[in-house]
Protein backbone atom coordinates (compact mmCIF):
# COMPACT_ATOMS: atom_id res chain seq x y z
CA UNK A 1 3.58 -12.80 4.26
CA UNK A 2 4.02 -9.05 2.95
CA UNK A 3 3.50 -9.62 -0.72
CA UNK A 4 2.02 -12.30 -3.23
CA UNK A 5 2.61 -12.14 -6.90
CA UNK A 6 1.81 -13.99 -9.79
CA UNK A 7 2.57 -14.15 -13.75
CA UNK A 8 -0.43 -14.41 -16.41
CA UNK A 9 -0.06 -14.68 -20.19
CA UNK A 10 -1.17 -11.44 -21.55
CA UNK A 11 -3.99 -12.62 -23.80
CA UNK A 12 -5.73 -14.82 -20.65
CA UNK A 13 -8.19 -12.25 -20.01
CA UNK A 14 -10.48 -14.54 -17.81
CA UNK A 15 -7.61 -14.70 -15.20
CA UNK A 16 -6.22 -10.88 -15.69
CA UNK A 17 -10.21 -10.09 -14.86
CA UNK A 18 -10.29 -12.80 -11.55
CA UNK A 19 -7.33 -11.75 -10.41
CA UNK A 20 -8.04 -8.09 -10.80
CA UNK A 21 -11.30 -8.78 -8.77
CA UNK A 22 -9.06 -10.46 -6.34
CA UNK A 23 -7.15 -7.35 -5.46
CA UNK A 24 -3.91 -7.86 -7.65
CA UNK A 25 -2.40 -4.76 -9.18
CA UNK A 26 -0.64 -4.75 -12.23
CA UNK A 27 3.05 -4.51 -11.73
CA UNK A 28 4.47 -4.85 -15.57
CA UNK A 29 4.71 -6.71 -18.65
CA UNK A 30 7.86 -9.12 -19.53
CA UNK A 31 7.55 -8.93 -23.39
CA UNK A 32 8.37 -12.13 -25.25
CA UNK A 33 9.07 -13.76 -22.61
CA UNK A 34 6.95 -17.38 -23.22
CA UNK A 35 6.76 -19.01 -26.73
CA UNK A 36 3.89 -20.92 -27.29
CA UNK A 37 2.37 -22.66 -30.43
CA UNK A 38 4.50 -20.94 -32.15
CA UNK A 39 4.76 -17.39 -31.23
CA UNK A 40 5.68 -15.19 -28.57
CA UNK A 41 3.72 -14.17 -25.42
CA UNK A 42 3.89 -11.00 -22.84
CA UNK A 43 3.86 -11.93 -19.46
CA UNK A 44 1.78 -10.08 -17.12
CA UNK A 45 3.07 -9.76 -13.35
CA UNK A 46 0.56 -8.73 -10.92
CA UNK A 47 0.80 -8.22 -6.89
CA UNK A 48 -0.92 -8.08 -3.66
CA UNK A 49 0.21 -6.87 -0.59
CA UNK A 50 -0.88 -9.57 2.30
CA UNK A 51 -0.30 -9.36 6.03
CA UNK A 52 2.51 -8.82 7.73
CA UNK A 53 3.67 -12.09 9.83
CA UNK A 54 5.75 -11.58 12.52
CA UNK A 55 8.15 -14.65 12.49
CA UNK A 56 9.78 -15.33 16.41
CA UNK A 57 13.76 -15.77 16.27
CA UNK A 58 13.49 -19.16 17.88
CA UNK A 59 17.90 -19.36 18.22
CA UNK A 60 18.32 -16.35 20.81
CA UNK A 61 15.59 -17.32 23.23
């Protein structure tokens, strides 16, 4: 796995803080992009590079 991301409304601050804390990076903001009771919400996304894995081509053995 090379990269994990994730999308968080923009006003959940508890998770933008534990994710932060987790090593996620901010990556940008989808604006308007989730309407709930009844308005609009930004979307945060937010990434982490992980480990490379290397996967074996199992069909040219």
């Amino acid at each position: 796995m090379n990269l994990v991301y994730l999308n968080v409304l923009s006003d959940n601050k508890v998770a933008l803080n534990l994710y932060r804390k987790l090593g996620f990076e901010f990556e940008g903001e989808l604006r308007e992009r989730i309407y709930k009771n009844g308005k609009y919400h930004n979307l945060i996304v937010m990434s982490k590079k992980g480990r490379k894995i290397q996967y074996e081509n199992w069909f040219y053995k």
